[in-house]
C-alpha atoms as a PDB file:
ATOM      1  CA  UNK A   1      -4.862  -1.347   3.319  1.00  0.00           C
ATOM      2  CA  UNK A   2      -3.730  -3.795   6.083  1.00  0.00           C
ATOM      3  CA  UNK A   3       0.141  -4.123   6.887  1.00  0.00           C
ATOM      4  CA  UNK A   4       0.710  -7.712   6.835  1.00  0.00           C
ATOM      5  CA  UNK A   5       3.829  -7.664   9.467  1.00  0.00           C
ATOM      6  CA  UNK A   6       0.861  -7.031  11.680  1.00  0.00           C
ATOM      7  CA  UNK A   7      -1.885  -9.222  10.335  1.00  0.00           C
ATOM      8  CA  UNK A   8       0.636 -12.154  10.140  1.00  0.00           C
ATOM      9  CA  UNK A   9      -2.072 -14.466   9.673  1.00  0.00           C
ATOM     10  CA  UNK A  10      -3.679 -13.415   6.628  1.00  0.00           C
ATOM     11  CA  UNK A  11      -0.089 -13.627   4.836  1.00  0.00           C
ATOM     12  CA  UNK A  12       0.434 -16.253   2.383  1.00  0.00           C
ATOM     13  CA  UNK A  13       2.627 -19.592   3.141  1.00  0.00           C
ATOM     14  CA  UNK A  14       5.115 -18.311   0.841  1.00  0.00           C
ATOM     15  CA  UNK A  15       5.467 -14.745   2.609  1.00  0.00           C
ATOM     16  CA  UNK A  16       4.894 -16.014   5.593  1.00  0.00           C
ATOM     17  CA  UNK A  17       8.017 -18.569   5.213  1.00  0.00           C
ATOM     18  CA  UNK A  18      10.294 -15.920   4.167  1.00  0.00           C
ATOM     19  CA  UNK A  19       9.070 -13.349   6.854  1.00  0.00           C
ATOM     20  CA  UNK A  20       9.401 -15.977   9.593  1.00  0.00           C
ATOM     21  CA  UNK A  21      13.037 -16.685   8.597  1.00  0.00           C
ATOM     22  CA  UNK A  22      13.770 -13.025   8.534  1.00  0.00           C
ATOM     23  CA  UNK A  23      11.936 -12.742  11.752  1.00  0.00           C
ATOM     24  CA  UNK A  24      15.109 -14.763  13.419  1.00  0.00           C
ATOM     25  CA  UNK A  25      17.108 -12.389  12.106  1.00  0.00           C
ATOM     26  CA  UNK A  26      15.025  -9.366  13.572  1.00  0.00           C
ATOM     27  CA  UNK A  27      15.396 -10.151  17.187  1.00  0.00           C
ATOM     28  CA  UNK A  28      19.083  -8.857  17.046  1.00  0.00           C
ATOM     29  CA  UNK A  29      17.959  -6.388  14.914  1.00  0.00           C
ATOM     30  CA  UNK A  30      18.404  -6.242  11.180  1.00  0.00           C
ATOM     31  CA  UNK A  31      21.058  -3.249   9.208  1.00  0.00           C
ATOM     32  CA  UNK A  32      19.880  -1.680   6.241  1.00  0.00           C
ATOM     33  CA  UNK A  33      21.377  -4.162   3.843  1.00  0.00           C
ATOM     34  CA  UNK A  34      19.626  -6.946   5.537  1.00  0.00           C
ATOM     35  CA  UNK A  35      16.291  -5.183   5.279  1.00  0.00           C
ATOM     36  CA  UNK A  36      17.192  -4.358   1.520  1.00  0.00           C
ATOM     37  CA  UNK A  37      17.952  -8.168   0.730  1.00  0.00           C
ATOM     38  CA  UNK A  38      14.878  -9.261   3.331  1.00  0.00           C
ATOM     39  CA  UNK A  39      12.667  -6.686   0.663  1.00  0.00           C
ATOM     40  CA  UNK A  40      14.160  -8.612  -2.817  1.00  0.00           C
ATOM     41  CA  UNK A  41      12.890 -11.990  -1.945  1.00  0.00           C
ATOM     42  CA  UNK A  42       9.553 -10.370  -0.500  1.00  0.00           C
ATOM     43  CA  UNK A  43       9.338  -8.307  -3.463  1.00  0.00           C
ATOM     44  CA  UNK A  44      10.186 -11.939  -5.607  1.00  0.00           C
ATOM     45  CA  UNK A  45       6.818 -13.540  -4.274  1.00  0.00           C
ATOM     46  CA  UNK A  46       4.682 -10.198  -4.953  1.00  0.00           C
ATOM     47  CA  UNK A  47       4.509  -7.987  -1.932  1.00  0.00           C
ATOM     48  CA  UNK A  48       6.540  -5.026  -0.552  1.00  0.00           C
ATOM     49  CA  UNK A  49       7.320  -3.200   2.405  1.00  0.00           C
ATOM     50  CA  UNK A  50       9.179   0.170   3.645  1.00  0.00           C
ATOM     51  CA  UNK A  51      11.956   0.525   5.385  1.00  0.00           C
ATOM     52  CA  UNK A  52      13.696   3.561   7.111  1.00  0.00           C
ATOM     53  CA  UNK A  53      17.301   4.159   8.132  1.00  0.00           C
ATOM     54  CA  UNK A  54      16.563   2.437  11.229  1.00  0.00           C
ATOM     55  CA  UNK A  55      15.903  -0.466   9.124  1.00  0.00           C
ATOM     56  CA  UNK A  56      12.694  -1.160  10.722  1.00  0.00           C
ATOM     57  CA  UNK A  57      10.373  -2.570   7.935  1.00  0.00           C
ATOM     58  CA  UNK A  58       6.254  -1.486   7.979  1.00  0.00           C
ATOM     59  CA  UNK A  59       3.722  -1.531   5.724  1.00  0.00           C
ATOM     60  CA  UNK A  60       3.735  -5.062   4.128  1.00  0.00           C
ATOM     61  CA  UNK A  61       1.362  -5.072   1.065  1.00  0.00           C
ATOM     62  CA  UNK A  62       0.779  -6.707  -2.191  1.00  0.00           C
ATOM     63  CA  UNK A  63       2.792  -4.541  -4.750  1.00  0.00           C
ATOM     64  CA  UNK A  64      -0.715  -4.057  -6.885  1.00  0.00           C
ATOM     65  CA  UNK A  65      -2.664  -3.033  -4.029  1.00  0.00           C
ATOM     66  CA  UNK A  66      -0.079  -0.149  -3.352  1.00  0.00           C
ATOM     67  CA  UNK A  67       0.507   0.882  -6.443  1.00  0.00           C
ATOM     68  CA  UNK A  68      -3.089   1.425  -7.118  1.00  0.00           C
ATOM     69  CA  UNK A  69      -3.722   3.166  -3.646  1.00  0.00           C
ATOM     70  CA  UNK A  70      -1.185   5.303  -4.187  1.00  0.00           C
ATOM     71  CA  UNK A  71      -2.437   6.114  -7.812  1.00  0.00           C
ATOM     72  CA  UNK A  72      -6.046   7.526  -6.633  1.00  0.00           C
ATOM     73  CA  UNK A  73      -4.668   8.797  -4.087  1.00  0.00           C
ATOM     74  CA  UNK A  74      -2.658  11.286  -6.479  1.00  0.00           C
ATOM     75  CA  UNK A  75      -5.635  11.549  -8.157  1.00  0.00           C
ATOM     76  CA  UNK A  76      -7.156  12.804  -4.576  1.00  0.00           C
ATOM     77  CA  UNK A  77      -9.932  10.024  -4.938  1.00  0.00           C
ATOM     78  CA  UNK A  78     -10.501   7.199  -1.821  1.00  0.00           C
ATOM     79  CA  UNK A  79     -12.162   4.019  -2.533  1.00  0.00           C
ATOM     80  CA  UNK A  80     -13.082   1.767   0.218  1.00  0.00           C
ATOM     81  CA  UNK A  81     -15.400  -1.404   0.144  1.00  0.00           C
ATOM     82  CA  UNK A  82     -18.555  -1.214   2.033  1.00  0.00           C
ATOM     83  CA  UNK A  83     -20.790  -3.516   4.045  1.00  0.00           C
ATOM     84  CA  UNK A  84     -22.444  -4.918   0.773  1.00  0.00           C
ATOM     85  CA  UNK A  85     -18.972  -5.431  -1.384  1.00  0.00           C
ATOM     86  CA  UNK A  86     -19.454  -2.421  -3.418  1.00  0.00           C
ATOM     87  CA  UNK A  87     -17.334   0.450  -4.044  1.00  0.00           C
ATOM     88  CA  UNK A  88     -17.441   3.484  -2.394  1.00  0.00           C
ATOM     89  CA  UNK A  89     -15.534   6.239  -4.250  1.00  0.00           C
ATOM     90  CA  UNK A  90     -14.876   9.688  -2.326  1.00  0.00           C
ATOM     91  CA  UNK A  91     -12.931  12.714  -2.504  1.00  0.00           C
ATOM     92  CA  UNK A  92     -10.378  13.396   0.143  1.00  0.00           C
ATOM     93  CA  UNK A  93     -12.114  15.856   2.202  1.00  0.00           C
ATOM     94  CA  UNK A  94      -9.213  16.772   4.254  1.00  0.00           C
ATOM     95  CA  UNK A  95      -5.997  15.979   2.371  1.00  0.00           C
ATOM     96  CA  UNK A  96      -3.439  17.062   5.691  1.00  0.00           C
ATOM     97  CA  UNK A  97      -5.328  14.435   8.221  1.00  0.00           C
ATOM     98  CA  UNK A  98      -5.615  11.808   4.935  1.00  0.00           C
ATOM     99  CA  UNK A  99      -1.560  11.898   4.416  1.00  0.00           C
ATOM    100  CA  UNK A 100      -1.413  11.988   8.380  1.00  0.00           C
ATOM    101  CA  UNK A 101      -3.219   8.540   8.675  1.00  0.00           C
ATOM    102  CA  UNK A 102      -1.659   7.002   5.293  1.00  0.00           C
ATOM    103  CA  UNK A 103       2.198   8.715   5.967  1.00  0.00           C
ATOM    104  CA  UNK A 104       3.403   5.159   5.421  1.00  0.00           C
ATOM    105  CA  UNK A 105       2.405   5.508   1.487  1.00  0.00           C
ATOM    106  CA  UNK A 106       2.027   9.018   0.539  1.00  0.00           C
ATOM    107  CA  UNK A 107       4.274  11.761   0.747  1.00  0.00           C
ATOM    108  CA  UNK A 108       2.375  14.521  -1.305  1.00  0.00           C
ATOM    109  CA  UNK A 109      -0.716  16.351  -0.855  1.00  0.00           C
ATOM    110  CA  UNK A 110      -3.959  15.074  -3.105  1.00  0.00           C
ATOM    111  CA  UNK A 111      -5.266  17.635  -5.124  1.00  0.00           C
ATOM    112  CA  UNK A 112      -8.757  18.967  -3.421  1.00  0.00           C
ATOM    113  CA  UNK A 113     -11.925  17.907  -5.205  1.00  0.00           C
ATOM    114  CA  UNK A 114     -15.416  19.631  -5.103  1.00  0.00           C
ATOM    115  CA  UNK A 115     -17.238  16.762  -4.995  1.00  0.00           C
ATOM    116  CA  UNK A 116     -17.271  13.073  -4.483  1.00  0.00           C
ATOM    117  CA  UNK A 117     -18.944  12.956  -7.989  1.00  0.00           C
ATOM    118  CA  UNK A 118     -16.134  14.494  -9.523  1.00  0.00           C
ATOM    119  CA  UNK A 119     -14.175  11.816  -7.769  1.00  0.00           C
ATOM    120  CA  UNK A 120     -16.198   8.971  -9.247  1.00  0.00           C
ATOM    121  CA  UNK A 121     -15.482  10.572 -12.347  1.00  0.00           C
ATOM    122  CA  UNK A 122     -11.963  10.633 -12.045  1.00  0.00           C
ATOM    123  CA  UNK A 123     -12.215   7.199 -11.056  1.00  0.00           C
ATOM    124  CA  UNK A 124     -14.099   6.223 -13.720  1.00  0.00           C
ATOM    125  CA  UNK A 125     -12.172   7.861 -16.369  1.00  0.00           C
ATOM    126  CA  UNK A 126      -9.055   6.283 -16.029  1.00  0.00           C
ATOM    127  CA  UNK A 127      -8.095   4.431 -18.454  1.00  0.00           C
ATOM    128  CA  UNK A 128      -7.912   0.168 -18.404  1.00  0.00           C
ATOM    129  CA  UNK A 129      -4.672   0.371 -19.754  1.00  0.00           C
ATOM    130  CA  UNK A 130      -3.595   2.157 -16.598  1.00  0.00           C
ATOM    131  CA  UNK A 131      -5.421  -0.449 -14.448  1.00  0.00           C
ATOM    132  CA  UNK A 132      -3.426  -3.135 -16.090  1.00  0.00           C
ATOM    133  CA  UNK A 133      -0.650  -1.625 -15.486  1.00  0.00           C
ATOM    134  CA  UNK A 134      -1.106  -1.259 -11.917  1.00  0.00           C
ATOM    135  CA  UNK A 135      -2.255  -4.872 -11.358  1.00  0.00           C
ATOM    136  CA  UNK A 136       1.179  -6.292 -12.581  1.00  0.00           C
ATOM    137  CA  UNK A 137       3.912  -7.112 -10.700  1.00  0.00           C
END
């Protein structure tokens, strides 16, 4: 999942309007109320970010593609695209280095699967209700 703040040019005009007028803001440095006001009008057009006590946002995303990433995740499945378009559903064969290179969205360990079939069952089992659900806004 790509941060936008650092793929600024895949971000849509409306994001990218509101993160350039925040960006002003930024080069004195933003306080965590800013960044909390800054994430309600992201958050207005679709997309979200994380912010610490520094209030140094990161990890600028679509709010569906998080929420779903952070759903199979739990469920201790990965699913990438590959070359051809198609899905590629693993298990998380080492769930430390996995939360290690994804700290910016998980903050549990997956549960350990045997096998990446069991993880395209899991993947396949869930329901579409669920799917809808983490498609909205």
């Amino acid at each position: 999942m790509k941060d936008l703040f650092e793929y600024y040019e895949e971000q849509p005009q409306e994001l990218k309007e509101i993160c350039e007028r925040w960006q002003d803001r930024a080069v004195n440095g933003l306080d965590y109320n800013e960044c909390a006001d800054f994430l309600k009008e992201v958050q207005a057009v679709g997309y979200t970010f994380e912010y610490g006590l520094d209030a140094e946002p990161y990890g600028l995303v679509k709010i569906s593609e998080k929420k779903t990433f952070i759903y199979l995740a739990k469920l201790g499945v990965v699913v990438s695209t590959n070359e051809e378009g198609r899905r590629d559903v693993q298990r998380i064969d080492d769930p430390q280095s996995f939360r290690d290179d994804h700290e910016l969205f998980l903050d549990f360990t997956p549960p350990r699967l045997e096998s990446d079939q069991e993880a395209k069952e899991i993947y396949n089992s869930i329901p579409y209700s669920i799917w809808m659900q983490l498609q909205q806004k």
